[in-house]
N, C-alpha and C. Protein backbone atom coordinates (compact mmCIF):
# COMPACT_ATOMS: atom_id res chain seq x y z
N UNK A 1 0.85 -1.18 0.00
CA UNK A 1 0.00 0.00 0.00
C UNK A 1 0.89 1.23 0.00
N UNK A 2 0.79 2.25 -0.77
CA UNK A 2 1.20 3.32 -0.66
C UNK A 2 0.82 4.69 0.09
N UNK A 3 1.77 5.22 0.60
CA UNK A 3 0.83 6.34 1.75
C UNK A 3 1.55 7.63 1.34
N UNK A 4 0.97 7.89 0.75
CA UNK A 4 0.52 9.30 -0.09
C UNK A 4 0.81 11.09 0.88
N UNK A 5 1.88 11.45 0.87
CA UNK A 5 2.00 12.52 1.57
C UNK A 5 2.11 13.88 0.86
N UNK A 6 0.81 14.79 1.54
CA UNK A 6 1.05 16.40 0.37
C UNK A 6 1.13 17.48 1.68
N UNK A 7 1.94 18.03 0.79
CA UNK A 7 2.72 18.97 1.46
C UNK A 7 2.23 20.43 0.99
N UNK A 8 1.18 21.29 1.77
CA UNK A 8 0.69 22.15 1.31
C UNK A 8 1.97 23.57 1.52
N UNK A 9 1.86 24.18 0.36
CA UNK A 9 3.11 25.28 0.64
C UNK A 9 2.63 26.56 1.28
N UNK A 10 0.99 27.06 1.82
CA UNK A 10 0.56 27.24 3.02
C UNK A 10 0.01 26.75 3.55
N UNK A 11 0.16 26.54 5.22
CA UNK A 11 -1.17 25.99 5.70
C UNK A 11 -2.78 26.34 5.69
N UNK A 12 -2.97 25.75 6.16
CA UNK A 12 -4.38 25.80 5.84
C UNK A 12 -5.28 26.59 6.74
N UNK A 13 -5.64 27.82 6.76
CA UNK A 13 -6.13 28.59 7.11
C UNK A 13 -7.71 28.60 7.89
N UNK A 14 -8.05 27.76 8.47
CA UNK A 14 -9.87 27.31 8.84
C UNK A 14 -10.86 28.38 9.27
N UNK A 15 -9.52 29.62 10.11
CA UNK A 15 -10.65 30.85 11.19
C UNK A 15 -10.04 31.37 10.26
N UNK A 16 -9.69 31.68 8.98
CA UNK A 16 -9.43 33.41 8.33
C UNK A 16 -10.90 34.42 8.01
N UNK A 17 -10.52 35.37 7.13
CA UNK A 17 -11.50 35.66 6.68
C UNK A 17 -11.58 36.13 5.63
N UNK A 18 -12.53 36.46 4.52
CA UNK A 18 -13.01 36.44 3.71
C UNK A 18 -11.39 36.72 2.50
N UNK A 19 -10.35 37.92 2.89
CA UNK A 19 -9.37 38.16 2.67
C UNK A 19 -8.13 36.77 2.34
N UNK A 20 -8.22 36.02 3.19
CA UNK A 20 -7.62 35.03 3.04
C UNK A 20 -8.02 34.03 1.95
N UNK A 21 -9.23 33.60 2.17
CA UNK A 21 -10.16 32.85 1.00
C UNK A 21 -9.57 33.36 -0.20
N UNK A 22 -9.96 34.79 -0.66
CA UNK A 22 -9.26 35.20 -1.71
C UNK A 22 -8.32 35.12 -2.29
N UNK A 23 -6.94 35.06 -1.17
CA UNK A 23 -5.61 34.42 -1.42
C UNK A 23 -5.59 33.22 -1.63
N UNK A 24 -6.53 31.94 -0.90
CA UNK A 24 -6.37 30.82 -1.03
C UNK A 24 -6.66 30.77 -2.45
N UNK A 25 -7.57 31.61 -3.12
CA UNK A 25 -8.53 31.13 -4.31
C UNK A 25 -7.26 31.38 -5.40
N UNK A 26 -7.10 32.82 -5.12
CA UNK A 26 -6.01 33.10 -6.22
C UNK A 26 -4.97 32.31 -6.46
N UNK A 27 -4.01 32.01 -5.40
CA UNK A 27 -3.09 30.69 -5.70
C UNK A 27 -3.53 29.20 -6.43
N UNK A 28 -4.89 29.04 -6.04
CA UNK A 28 -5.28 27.92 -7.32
C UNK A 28 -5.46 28.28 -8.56
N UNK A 29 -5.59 29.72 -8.83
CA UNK A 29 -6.04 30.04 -10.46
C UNK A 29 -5.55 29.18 -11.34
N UNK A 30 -3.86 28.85 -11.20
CA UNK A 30 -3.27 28.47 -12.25
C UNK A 30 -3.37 26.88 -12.54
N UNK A 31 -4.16 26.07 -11.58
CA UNK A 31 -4.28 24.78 -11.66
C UNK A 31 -5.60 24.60 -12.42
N UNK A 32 -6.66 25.95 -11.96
CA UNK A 32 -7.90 25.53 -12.32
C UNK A 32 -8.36 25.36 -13.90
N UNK A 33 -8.52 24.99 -15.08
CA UNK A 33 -8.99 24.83 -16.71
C UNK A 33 -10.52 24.98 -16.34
N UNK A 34 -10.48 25.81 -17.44
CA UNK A 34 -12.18 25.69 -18.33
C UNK A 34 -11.81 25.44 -19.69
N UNK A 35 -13.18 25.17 -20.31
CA UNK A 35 -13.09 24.63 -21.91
C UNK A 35 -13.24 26.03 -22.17
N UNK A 36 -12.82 25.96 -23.66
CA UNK A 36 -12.88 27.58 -24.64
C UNK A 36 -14.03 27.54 -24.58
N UNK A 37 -15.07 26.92 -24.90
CA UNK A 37 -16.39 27.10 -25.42
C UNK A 37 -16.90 25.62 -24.77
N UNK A 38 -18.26 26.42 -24.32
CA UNK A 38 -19.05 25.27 -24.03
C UNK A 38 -20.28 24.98 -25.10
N UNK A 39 -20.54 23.83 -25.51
CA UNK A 39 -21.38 23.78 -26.54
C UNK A 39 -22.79 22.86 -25.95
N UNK A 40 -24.04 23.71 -25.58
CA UNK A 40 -25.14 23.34 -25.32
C UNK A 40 -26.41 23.02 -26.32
N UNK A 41 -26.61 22.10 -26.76
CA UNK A 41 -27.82 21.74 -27.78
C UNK A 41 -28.84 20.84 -27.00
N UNK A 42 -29.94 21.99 -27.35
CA UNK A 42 -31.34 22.11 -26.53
C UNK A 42 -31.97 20.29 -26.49
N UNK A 43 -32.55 19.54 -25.77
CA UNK A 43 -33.24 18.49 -26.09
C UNK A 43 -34.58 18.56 -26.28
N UNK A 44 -34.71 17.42 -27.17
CA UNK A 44 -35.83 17.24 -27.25
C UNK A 44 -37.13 17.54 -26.61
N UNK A 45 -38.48 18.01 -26.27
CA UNK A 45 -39.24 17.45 -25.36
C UNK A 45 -39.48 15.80 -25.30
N UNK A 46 -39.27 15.45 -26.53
CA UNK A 46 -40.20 13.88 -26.77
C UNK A 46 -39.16 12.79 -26.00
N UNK A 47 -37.82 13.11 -26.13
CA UNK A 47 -36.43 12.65 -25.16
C UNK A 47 -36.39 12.52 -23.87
N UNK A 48 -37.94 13.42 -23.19
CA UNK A 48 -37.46 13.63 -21.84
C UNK A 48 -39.06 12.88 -21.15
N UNK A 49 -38.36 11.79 -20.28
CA UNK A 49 -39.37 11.26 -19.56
C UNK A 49 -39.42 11.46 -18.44
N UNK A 50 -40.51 10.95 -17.83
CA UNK A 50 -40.79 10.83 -16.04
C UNK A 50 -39.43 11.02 -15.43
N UNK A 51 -39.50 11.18 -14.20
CA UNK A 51 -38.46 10.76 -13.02
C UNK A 51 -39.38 9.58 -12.23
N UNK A 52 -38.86 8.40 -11.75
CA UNK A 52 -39.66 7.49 -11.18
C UNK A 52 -39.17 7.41 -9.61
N UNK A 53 -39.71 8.05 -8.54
CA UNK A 53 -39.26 7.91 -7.56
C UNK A 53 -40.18 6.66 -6.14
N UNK A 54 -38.79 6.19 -5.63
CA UNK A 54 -39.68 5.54 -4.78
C UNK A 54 -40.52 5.75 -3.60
N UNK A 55 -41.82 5.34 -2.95
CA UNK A 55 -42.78 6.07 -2.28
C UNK A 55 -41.74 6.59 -1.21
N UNK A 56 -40.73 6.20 -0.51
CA UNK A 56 -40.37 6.21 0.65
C UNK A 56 -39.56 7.19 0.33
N UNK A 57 -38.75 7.59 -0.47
CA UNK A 57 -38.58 8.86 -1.21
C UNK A 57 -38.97 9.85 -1.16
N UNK A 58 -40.04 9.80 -1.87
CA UNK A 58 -41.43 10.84 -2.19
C UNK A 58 -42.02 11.37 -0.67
N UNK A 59 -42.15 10.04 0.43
CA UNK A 59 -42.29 10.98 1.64
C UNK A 59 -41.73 11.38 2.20
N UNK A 60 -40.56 10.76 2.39
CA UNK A 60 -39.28 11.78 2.41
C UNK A 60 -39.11 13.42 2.10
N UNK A 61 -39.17 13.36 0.97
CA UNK A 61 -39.32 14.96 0.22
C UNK A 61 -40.98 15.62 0.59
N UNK A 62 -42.12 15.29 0.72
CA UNK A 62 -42.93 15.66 1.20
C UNK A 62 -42.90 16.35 2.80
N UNK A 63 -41.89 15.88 3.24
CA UNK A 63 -42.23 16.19 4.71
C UNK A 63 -41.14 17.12 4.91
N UNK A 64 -40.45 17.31 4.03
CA UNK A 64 -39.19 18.25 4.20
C UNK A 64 -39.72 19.36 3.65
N UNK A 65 -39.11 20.61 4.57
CA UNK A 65 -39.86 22.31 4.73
C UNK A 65 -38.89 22.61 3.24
N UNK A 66 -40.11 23.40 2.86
CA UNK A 66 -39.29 24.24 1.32
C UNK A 66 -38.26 25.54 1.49
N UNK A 67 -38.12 26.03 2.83
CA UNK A 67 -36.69 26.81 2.68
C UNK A 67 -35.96 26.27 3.79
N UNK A 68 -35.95 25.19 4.00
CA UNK A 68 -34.95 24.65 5.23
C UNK A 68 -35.27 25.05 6.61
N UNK A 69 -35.72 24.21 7.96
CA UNK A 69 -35.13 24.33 8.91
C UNK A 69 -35.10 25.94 9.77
């Protein structure tokens, strides 16, 4: 088995604030990719069927409040 060690080149910051985040974010820029173009083609209606959920499911989601808690 191999045991895998990463070595962050800052630590990891948990109580910063909003300022820090920012720094954390910016130092990932250069890892993060997007595609040049995203290419979306509309579907069908006739393509799109039911969702089939099971009852225990369904009451599940019934009994749960629509803005949370």
């Amino acid at each position: 088995m191999t045991n895998l060690t990463v070595h962050a080149p800052v630590p990891a910051d948990f109580e910063g604030d909003l300022a820090s985040l920012r720094g954390d974010c910016a130092r990932m820029v250069p890892h993060w990719t997007t595609p040049d173009r995203i290419i979306s083609t509309p579907v069908s209606p006739a393509l799109i069927h039911g969702v089939n959920v099971p009852p225990s499911s369904a009451r599940l989601l019934e009994a749960m409040s629509d803005y949370g808690d």
